[in-house]
PDB file of N, CA and C in Angstrom:
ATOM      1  N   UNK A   1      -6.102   5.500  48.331  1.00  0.00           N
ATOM      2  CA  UNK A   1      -5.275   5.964  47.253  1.00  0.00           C
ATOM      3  C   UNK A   1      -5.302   7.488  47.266  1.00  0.00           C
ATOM      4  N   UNK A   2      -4.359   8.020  47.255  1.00  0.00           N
ATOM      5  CA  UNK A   2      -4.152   9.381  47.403  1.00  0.00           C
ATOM      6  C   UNK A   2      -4.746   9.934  45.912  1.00  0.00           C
ATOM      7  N   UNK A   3      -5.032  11.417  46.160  1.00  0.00           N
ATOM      8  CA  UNK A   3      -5.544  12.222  45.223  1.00  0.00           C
ATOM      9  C   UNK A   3      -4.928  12.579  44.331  1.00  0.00           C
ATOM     10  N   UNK A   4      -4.618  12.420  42.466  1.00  0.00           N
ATOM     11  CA  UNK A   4      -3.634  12.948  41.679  1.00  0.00           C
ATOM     12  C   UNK A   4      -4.015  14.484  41.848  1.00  0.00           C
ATOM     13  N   UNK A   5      -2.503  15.175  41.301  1.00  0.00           N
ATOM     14  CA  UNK A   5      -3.088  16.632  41.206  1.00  0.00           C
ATOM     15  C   UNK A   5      -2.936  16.572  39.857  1.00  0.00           C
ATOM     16  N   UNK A   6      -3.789  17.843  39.279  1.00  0.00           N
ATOM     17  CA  UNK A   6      -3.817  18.295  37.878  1.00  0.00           C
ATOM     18  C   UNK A   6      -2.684  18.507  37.584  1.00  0.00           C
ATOM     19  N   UNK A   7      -2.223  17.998  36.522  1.00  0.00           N
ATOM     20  CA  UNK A   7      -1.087  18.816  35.894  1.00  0.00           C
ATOM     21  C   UNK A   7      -0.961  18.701  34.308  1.00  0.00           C
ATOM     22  N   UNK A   8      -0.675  20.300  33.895  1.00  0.00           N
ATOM     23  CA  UNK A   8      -0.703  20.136  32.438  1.00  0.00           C
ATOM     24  C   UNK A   8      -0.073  19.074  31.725  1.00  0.00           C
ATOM     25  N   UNK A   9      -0.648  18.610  30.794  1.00  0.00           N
ATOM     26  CA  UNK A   9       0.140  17.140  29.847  1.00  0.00           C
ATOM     27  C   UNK A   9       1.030  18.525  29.170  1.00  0.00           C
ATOM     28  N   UNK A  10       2.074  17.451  28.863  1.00  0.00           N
ATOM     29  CA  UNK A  10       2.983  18.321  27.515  1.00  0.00           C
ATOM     30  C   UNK A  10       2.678  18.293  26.221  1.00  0.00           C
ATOM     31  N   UNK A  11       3.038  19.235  25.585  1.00  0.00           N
ATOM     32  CA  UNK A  11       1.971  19.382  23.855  1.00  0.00           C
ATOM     33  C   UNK A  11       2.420  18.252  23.364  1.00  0.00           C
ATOM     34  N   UNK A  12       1.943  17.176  22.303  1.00  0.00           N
ATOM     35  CA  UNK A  12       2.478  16.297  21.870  1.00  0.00           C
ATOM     36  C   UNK A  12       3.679  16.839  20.700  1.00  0.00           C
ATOM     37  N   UNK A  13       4.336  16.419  20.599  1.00  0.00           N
ATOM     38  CA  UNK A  13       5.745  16.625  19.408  1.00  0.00           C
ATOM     39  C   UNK A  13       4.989  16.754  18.352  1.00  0.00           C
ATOM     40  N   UNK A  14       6.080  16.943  16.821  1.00  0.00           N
ATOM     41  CA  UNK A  14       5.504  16.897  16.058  1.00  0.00           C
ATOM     42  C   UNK A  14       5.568  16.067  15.144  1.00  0.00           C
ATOM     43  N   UNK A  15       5.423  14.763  14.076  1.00  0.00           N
ATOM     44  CA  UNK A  15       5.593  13.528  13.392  1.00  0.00           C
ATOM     45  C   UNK A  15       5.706  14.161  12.473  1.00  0.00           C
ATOM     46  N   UNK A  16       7.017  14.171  11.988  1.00  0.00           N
ATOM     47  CA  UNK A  16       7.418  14.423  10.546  1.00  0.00           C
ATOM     48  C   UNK A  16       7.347  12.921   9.858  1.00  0.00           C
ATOM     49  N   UNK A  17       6.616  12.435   8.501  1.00  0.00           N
ATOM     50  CA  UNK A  17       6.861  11.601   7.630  1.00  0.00           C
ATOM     51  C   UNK A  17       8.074  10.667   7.198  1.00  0.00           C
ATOM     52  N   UNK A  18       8.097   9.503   7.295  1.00  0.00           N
ATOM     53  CA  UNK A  18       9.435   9.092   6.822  1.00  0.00           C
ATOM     54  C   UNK A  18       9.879   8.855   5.243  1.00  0.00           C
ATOM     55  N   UNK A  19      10.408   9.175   5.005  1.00  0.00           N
ATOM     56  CA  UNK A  19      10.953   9.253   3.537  1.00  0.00           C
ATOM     57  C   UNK A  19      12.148   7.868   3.491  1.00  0.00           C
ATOM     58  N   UNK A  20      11.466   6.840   3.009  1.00  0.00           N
ATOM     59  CA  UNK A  20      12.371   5.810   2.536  1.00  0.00           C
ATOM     60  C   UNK A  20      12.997   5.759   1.031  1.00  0.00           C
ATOM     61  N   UNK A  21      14.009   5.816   1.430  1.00  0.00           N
ATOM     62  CA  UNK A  21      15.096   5.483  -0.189  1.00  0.00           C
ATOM     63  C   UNK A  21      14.585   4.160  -1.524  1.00  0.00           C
ATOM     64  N   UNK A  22      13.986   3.205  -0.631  1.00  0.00           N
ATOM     65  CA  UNK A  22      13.674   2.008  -0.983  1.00  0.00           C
ATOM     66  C   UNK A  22      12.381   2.510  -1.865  1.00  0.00           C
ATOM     67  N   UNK A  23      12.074   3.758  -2.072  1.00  0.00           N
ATOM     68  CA  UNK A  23       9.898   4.030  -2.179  1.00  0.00           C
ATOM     69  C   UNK A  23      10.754   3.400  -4.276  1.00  0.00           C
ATOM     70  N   UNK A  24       9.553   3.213  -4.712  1.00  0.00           N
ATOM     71  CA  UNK A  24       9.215   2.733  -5.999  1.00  0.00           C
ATOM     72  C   UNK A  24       9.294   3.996  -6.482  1.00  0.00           C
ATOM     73  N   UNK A  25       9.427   4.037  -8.141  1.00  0.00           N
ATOM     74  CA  UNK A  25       9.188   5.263  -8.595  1.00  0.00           C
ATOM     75  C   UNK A  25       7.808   4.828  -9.258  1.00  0.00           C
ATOM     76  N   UNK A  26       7.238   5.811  -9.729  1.00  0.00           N
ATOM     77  CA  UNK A  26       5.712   5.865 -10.508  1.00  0.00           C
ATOM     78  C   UNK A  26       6.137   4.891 -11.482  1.00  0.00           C
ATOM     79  N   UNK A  27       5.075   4.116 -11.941  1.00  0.00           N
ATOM     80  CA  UNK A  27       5.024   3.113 -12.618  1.00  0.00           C
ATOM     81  C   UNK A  27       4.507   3.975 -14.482  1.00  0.00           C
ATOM     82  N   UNK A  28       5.658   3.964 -15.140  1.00  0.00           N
ATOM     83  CA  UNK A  28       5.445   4.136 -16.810  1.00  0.00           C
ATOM     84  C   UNK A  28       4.391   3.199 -17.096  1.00  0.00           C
ATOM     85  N   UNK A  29       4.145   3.857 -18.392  1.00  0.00           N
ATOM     86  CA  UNK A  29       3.026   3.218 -19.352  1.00  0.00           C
ATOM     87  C   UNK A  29       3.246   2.022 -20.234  1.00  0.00           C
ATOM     88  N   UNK A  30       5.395   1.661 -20.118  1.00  0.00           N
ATOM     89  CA  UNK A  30       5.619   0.663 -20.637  1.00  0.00           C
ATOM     90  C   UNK A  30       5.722  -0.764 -19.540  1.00  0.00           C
ATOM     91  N   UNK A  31       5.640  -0.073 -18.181  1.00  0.00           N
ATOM     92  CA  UNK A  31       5.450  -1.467 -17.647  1.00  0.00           C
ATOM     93  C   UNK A  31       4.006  -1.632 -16.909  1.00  0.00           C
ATOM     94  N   UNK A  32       2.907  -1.477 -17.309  1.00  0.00           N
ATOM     95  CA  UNK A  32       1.830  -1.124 -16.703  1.00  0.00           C
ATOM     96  C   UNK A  32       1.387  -2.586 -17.448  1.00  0.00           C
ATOM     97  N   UNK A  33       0.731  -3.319 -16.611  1.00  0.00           N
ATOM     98  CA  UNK A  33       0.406  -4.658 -16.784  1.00  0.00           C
ATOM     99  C   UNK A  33      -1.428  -4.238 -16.698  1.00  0.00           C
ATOM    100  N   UNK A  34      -2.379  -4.843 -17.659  1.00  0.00           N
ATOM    101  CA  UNK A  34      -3.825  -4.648 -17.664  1.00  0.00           C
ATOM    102  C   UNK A  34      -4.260  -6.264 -17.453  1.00  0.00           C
ATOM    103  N   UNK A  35      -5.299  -6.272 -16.846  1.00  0.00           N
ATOM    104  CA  UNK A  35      -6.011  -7.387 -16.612  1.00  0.00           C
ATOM    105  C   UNK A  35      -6.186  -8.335 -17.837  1.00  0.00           C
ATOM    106  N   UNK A  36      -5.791  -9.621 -17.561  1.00  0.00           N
ATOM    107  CA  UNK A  36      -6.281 -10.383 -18.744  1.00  0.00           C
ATOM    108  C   UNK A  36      -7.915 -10.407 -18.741  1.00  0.00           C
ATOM    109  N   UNK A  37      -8.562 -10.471 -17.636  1.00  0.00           N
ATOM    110  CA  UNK A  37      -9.745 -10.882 -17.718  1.00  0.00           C
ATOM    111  C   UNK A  37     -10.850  -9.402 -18.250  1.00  0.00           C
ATOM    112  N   UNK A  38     -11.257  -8.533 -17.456  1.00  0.00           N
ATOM    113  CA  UNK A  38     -11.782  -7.217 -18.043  1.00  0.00           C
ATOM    114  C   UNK A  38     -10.864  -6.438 -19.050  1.00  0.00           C
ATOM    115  N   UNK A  39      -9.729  -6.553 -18.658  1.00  0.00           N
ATOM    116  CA  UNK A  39      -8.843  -5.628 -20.056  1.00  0.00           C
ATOM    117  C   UNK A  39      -8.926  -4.051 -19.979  1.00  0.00           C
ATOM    118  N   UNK A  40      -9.539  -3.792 -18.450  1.00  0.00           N
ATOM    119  CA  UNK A  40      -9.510  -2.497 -18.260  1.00  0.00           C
ATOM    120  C   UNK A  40      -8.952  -1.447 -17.670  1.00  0.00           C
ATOM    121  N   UNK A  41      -8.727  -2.368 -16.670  1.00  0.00           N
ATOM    122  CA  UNK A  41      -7.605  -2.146 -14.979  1.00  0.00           C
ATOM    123  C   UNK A  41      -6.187  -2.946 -15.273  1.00  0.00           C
ATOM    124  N   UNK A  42      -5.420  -1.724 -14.792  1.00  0.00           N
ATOM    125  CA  UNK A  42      -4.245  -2.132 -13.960  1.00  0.00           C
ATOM    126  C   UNK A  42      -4.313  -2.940 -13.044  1.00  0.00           C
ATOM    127  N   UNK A  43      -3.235  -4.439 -13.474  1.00  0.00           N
ATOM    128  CA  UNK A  43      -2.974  -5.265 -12.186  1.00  0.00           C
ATOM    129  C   UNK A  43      -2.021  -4.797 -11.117  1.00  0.00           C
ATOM    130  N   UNK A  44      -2.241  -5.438  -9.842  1.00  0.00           N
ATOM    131  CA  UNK A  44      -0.838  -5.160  -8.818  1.00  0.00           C
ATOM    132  C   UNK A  44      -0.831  -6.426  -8.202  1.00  0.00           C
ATOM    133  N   UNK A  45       0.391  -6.380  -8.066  1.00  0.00           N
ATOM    134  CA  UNK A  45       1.354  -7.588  -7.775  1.00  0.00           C
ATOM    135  C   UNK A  45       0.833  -7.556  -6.112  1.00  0.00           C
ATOM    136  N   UNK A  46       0.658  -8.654  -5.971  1.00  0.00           N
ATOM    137  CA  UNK A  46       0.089  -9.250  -4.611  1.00  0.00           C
ATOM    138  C   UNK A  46       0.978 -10.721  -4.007  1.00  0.00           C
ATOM    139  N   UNK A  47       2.059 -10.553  -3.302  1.00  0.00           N
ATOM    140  CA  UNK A  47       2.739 -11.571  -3.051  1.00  0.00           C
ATOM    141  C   UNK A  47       3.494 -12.378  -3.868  1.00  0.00           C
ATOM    142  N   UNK A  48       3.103 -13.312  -4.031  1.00  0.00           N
ATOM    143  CA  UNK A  48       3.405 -13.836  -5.968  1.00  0.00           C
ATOM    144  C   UNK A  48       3.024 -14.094  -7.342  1.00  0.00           C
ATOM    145  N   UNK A  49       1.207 -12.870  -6.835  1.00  0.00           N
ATOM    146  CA  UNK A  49       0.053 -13.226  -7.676  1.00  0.00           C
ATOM    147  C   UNK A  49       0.082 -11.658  -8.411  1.00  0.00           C
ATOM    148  N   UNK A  50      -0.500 -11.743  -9.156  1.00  0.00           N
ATOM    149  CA  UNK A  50      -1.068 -10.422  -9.621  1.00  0.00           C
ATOM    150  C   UNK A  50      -2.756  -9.930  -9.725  1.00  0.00           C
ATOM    151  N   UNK A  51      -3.461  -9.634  -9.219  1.00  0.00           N
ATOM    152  CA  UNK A  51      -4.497  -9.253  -8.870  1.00  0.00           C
ATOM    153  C   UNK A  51      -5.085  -7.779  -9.467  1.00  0.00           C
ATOM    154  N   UNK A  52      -6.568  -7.642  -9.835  1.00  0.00           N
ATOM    155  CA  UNK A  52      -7.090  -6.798 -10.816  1.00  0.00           C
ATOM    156  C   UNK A  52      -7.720  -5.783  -9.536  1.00  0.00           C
ATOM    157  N   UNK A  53      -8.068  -4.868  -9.446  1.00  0.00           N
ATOM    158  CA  UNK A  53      -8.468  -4.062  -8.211  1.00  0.00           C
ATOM    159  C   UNK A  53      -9.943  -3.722  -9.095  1.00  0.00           C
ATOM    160  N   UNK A  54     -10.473  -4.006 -10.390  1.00  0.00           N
ATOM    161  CA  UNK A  54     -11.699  -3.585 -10.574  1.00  0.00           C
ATOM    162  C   UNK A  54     -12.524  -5.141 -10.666  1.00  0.00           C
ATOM    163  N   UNK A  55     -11.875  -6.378 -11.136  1.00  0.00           N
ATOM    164  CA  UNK A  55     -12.648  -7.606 -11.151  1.00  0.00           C
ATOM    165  C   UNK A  55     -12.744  -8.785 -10.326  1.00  0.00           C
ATOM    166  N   UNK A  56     -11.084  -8.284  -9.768  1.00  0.00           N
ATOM    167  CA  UNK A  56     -10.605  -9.180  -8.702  1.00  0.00           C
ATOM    168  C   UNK A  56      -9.686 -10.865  -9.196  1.00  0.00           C
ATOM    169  N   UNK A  57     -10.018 -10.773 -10.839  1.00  0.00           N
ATOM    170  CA  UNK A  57      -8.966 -11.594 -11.607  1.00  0.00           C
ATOM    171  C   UNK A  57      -7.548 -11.907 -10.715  1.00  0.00           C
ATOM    172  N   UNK A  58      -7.176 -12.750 -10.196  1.00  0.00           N
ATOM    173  CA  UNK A  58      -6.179 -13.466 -10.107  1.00  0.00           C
ATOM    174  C   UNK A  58      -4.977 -14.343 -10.445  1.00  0.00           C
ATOM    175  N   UNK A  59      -3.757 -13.966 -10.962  1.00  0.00           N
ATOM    176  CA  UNK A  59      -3.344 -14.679 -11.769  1.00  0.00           C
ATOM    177  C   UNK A  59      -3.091 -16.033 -10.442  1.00  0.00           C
ATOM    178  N   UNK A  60      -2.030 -17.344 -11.162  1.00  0.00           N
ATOM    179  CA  UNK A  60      -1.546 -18.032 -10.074  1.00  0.00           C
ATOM    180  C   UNK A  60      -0.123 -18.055 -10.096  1.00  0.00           C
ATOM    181  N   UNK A  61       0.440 -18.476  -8.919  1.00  0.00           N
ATOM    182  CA  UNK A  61       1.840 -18.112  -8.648  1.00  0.00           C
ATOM    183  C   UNK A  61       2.950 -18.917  -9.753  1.00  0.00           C
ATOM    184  N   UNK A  62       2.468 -20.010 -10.010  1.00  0.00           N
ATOM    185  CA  UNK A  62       3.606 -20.736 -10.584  1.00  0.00           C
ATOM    186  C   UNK A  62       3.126 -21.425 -11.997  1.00  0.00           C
ATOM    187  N   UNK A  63       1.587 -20.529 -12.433  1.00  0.00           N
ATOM    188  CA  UNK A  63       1.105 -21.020 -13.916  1.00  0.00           C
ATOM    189  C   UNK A  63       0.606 -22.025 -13.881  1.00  0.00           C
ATOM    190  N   UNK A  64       0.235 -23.239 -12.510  1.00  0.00           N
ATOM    191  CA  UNK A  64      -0.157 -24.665 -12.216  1.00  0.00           C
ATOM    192  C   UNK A  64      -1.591 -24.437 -13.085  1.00  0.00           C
TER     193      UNK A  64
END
């Protein structure tokens, strides 16, 4: 196998951020959903559940 020669790599580019139209706006204080269970934390919507990020409370998808 023959010998590579050195050769400078090229600088990598530069990654500008993508800015989607679709982004959410900040969530108000009138739709801010709190945990039923601790009552302390903000829930977030997890698929079709809503989930507590300090207790881990789970709601269920269809109230069964």
């Amino acid at each position: 196998m023959p010998a590579m020669p050195d050769e400078p790599r090229p600088a990598p580019s530069v990654v500008t951020p993508i800015k989607s139209p679709l982004a959410s706006p900040a969530c108000s204080t009138e739709q801010r959903m709190v945990c039923e269970r601790c009552g302390g934390a903000d829930v977030y919507r997890m698929h079709a559940v809503w989930r507590c990020a300090d207790c881990g409370f789970k709601t269920d998808c269809c109230g069964w």
